[in-house]
C-alpha atoms as a PDB file:
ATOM      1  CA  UNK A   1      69.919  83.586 213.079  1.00  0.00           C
ATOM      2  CA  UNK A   2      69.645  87.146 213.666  1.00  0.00           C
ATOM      3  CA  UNK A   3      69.004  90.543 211.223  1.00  0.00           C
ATOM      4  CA  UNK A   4      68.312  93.633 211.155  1.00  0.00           C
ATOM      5  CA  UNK A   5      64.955  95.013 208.589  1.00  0.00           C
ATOM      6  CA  UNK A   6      65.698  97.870 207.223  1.00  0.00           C
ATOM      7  CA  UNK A   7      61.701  99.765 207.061  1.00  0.00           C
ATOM      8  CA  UNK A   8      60.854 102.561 205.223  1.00  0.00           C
ATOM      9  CA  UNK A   9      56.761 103.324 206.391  1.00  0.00           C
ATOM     10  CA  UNK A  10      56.426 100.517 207.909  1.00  0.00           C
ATOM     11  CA  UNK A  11      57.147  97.993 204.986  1.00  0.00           C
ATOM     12  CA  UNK A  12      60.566  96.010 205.342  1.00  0.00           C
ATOM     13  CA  UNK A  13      63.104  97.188 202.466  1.00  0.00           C
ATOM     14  CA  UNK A  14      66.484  95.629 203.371  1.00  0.00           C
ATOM     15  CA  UNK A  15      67.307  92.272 205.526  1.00  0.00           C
ATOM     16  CA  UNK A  16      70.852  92.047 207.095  1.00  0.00           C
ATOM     17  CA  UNK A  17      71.617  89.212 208.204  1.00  0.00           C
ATOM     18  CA  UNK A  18      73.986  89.489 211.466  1.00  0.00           C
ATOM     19  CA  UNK A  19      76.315  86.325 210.431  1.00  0.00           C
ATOM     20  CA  UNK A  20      79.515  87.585 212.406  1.00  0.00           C
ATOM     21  CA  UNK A  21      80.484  88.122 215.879  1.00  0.00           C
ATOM     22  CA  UNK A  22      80.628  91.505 215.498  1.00  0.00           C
ATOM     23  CA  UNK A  23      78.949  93.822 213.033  1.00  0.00           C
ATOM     24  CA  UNK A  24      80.091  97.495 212.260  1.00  0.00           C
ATOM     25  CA  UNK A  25      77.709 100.239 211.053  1.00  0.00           C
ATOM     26  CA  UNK A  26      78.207 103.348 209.667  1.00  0.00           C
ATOM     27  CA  UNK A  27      78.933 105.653 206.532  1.00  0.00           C
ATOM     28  CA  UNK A  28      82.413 104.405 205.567  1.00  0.00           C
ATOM     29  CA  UNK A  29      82.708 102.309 203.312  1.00  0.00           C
ATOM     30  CA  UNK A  30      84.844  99.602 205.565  1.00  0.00           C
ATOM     31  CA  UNK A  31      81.595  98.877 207.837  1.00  0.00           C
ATOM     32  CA  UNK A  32      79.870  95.416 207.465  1.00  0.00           C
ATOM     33  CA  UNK A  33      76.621  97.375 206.897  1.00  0.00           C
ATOM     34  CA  UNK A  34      77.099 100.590 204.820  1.00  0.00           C
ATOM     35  CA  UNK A  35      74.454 103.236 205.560  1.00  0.00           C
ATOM     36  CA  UNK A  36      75.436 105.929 202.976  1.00  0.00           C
ATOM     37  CA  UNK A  37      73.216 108.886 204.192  1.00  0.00           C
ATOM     38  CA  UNK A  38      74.177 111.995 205.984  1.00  0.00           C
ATOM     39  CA  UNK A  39      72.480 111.476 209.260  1.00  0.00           C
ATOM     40  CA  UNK A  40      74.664 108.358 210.028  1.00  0.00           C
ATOM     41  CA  UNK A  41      78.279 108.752 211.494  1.00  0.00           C
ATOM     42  CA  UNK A  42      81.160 107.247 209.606  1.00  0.00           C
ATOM     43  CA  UNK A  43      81.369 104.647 212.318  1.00  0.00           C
ATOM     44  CA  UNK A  44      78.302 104.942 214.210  1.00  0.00           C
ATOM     45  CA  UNK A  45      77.311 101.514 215.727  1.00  0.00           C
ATOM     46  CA  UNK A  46      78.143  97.768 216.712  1.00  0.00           C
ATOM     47  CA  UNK A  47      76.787  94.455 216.777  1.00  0.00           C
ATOM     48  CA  UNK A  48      77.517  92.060 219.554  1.00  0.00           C
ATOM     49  CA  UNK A  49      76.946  88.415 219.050  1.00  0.00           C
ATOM     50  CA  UNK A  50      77.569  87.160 222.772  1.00  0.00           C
ATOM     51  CA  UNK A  51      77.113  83.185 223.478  1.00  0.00           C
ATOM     52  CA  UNK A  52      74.670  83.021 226.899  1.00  0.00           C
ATOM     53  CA  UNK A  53      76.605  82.145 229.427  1.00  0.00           C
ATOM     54  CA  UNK A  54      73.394  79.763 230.951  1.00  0.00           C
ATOM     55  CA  UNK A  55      71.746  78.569 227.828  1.00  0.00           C
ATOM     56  CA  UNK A  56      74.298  76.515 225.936  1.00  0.00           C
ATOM     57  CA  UNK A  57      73.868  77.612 221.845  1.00  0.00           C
ATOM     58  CA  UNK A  58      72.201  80.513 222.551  1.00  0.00           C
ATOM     59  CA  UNK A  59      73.553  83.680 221.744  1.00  0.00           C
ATOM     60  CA  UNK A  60      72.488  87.364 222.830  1.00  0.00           C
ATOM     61  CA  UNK A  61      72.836  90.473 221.105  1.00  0.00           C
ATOM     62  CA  UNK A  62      74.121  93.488 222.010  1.00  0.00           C
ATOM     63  CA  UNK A  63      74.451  97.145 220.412  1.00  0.00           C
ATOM     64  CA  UNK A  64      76.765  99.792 221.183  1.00  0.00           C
ATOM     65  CA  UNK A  65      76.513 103.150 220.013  1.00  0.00           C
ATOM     66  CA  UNK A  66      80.211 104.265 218.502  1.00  0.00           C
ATOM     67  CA  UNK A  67      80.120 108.440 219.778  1.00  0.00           C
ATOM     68  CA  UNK A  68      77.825 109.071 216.959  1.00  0.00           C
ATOM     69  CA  UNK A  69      76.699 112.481 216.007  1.00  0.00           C
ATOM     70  CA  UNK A  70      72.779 111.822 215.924  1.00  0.00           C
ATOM     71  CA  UNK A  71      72.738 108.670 218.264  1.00  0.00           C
ATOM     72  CA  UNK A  72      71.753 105.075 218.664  1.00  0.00           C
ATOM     73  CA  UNK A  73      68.230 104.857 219.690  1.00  0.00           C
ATOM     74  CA  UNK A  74      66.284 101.463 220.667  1.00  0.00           C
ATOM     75  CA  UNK A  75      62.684 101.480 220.804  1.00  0.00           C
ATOM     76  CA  UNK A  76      63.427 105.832 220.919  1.00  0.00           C
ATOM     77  CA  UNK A  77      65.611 105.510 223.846  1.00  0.00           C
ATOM     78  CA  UNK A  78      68.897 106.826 223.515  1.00  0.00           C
ATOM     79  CA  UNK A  79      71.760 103.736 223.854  1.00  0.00           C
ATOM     80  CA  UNK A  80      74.028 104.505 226.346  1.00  0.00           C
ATOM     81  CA  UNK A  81      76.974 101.614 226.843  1.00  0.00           C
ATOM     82  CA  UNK A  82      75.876  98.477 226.032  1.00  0.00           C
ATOM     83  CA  UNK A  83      72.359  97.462 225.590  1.00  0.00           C
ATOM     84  CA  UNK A  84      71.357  93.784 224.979  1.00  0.00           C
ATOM     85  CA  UNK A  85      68.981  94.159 221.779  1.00  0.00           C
ATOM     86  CA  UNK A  86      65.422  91.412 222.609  1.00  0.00           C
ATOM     87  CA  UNK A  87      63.526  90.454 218.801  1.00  0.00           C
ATOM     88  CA  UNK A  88      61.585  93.219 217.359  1.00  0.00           C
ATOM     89  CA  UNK A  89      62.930  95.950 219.232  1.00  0.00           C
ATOM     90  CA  UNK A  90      62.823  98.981 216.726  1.00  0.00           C
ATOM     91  CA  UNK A  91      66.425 100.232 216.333  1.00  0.00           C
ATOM     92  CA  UNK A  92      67.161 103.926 214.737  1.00  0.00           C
ATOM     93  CA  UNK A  93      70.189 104.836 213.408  1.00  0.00           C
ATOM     94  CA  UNK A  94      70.361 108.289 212.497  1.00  0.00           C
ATOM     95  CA  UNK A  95      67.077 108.678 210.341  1.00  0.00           C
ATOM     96  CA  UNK A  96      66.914 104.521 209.387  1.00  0.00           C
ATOM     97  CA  UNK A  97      64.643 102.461 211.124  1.00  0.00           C
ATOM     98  CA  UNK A  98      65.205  98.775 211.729  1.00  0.00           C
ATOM     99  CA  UNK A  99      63.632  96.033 213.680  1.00  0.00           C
ATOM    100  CA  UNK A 100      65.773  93.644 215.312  1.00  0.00           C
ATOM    101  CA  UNK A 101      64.675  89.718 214.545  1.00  0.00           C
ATOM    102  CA  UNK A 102      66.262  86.793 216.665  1.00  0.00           C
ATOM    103  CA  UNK A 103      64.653  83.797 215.204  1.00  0.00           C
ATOM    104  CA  UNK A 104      66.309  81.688 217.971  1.00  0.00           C
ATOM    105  CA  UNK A 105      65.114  83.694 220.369  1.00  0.00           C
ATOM    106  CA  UNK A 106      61.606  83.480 219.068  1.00  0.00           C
ATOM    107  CA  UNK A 107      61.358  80.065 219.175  1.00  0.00           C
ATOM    108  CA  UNK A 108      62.984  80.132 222.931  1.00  0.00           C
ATOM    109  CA  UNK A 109      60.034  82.091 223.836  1.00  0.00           C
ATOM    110  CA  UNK A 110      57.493  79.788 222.180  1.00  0.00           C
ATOM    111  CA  UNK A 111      58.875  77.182 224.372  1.00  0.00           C
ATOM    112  CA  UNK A 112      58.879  78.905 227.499  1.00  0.00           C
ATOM    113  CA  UNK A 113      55.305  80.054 226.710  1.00  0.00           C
ATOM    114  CA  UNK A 114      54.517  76.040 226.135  1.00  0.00           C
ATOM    115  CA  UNK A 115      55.927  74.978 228.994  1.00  0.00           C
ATOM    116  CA  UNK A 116      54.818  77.568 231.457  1.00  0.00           C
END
């Protein structure tokens, strides 16, 4: 399962959990995850849950930024499109900080790294 930590200096303060195929976040209140702070758009960002079309149960993630005012930035580059989102990248929205965690794809990498 997937999430997003919500970190405030470092230390984690919030965990979403991404349950859905797609997850909406923004200001208003009709967003699965409600950022109520001035620096975040009303409708700001999205939450792709893709299955992989090679690894059967495996899903991807991908974030689009929605025309925000202050952008979508992973690991402080600006999201432009569609960007597939890899465990702990660092994803701002407006002046939040989150790290990404994909616990599937965590253990996919311990595998590879075993078998390599």
């Amino acid at each position: 399962m997937a999430s997003l930590s919500q970190l405030v200096d470092n230390v984690v303060v919030n965990t979403f959990e991404l349950n859905g195929p797609d997850t909406r976040i923004g200001r208003k209140a009709d967003n699965d995850l409600r950022i109520d702070e001035i620096s975040v758009s009303g409708f700001h960002a999205a939450i792709e849950a893709v299955p992989n079309a090679y690894l059967e149960g495996t899903v991807d993630y991908y974030i689009t930024d929605c025309d925000s005012t202050n952008g979508t930035f992973v690991n402080e580059i600006r999201v432009e499109g569609r960007q597939r989102l890899n465990s702990q990248d660092m994803v701002r929205i407006g002046w939040n900080e989150f790290r990404f965690v994909d616990e599937e794809e965590n253990a996919l990498e311990k595998t590879a790294y075993i078998l390599g």
